[in-house]
C-alpha atoms as a PDB file:
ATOM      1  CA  UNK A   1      -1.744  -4.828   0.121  1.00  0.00           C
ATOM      2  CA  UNK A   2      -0.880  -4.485   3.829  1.00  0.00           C
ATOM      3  CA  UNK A   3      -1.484  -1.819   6.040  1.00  0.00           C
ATOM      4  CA  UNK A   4       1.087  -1.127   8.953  1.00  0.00           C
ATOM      5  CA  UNK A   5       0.898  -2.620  12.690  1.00  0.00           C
ATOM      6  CA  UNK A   6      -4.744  -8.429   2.266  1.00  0.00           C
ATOM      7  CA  UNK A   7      -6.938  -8.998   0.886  1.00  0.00           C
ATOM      8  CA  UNK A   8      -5.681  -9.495  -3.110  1.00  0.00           C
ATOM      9  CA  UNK A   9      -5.607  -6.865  -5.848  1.00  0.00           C
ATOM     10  CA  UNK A  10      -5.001  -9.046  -8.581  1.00  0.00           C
ATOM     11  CA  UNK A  11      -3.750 -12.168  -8.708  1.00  0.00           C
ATOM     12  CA  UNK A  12      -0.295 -11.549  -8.393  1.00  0.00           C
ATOM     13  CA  UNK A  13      -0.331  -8.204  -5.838  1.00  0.00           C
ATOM     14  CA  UNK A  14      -1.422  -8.117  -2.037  1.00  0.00           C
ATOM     15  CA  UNK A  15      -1.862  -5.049  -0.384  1.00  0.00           C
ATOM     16  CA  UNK A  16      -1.441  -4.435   3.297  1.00  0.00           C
ATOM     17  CA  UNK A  17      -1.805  -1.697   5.784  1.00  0.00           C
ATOM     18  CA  UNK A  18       0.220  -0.083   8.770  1.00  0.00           C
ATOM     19  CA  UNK A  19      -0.405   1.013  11.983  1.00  0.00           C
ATOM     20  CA  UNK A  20       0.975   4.523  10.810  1.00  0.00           C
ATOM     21  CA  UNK A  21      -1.211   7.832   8.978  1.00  0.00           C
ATOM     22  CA  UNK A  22      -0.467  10.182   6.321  1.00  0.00           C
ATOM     23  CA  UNK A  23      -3.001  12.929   5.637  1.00  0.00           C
ATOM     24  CA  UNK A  24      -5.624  11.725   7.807  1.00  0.00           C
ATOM     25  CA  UNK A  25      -5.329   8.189   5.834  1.00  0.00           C
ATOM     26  CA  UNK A  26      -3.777   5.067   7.026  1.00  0.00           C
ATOM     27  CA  UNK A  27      -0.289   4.346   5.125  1.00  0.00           C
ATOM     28  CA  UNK A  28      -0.455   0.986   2.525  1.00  0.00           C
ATOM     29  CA  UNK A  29       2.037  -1.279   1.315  1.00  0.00           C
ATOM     30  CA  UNK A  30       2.184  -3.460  -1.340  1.00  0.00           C
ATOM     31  CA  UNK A  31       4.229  -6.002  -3.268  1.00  0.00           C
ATOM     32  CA  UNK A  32       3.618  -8.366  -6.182  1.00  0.00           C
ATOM     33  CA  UNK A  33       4.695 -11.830  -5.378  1.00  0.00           C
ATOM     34  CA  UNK A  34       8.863 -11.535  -4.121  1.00  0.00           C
ATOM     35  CA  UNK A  35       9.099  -8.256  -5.521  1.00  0.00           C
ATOM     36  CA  UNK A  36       9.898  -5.497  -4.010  1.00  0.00           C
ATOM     37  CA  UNK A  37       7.904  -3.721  -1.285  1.00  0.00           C
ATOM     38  CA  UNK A  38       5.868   0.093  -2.063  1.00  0.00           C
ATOM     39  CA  UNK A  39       4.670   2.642   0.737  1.00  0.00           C
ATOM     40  CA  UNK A  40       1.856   4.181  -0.633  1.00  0.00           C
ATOM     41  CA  UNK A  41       1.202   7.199   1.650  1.00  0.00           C
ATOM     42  CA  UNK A  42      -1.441  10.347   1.181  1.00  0.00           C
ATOM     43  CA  UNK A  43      -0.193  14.065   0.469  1.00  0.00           C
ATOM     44  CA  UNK A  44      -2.885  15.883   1.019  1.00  0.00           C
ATOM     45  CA  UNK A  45      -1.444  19.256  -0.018  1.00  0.00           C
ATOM     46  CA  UNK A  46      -1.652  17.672  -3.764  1.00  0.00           C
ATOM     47  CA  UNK A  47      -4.337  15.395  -3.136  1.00  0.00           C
ATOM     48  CA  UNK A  48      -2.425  12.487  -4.550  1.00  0.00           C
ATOM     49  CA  UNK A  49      -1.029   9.045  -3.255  1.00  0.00           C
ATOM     50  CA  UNK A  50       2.407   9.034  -3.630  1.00  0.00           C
ATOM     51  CA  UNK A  51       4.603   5.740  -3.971  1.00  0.00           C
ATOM     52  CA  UNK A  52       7.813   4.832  -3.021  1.00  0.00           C
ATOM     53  CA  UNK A  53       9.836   2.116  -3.159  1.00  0.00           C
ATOM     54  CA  UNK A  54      11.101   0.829   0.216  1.00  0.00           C
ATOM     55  CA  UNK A  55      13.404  -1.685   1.483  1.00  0.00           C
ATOM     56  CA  UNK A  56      12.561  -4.417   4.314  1.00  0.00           C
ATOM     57  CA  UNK A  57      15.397  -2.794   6.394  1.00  0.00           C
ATOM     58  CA  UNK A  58      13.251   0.479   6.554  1.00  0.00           C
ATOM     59  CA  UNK A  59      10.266  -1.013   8.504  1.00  0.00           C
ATOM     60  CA  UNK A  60       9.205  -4.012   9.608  1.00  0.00           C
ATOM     61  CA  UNK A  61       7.330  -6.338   7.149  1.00  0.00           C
ATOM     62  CA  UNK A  62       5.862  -8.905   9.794  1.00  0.00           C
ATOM     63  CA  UNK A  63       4.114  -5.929  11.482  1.00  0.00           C
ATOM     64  CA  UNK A  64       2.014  -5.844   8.473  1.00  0.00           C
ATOM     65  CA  UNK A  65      -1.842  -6.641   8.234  1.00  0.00           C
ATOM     66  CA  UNK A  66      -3.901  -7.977   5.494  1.00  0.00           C
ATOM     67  CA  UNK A  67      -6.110  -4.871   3.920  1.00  0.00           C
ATOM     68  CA  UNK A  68      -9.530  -5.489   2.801  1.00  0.00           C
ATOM     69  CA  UNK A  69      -9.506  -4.287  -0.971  1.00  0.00           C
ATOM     70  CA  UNK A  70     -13.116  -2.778  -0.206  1.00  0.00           C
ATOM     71  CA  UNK A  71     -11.303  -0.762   2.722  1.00  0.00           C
ATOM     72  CA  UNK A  72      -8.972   0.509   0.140  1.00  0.00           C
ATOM     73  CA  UNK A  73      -9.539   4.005  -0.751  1.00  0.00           C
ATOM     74  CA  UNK A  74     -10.819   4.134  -4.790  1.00  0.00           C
ATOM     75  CA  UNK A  75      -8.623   6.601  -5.613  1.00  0.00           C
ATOM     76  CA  UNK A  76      -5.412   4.879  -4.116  1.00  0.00           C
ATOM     77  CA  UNK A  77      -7.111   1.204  -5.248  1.00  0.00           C
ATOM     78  CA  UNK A  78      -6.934   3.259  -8.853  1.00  0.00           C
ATOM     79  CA  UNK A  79      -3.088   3.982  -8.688  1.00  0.00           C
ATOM     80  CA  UNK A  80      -2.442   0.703  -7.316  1.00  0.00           C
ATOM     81  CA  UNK A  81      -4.187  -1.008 -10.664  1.00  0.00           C
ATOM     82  CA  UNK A  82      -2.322   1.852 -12.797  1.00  0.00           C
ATOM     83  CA  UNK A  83       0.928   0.759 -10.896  1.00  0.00           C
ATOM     84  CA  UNK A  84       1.230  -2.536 -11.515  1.00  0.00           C
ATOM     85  CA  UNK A  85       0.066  -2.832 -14.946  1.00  0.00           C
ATOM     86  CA  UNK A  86       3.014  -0.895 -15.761  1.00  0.00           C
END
């Protein structure tokens, strides 16, 4: 998982984090081995993380950091599991 500017999910997902914020939470990506990339982002009018699928041409991968799975929110580290076993 990466956040925008990871620490492992499973085995075969990473999660990382942006330098960017979407109701008052940071914005996450993730991507399971050379698949593709998801922006999960916070809509806090529904109180729900919302994912979309998003190409490489939309942002810029290498600006991505490594996310801490304990710095993951629980309820997005819940639709992240829910996700991928899918």
């Amino acid at each position: 998982m990466w956040h925008r500017s990871s620490q492992s999910m499973s085995a075969s997902a990473a999660v990382q984090t942006a330098e960017e914020t979407c109701g008052g939470f940071g914005v996450f990506y993730s991507r399971r081995e050379n698949g593709p990339y998801y922006r999960w982002a916070y809509e806090e009018t529904v109180s729900l993380w919302r994912v979309s699928r998003v190409s490489p041409s939309d942002f810029v991968p290498k600006a991505l950091s490594n996310a801490n799975w304990k710095g993951v929110p629980a309820a997005l580290q819940k639709s992240m599991v829910e996700h991928y076993q899918e």
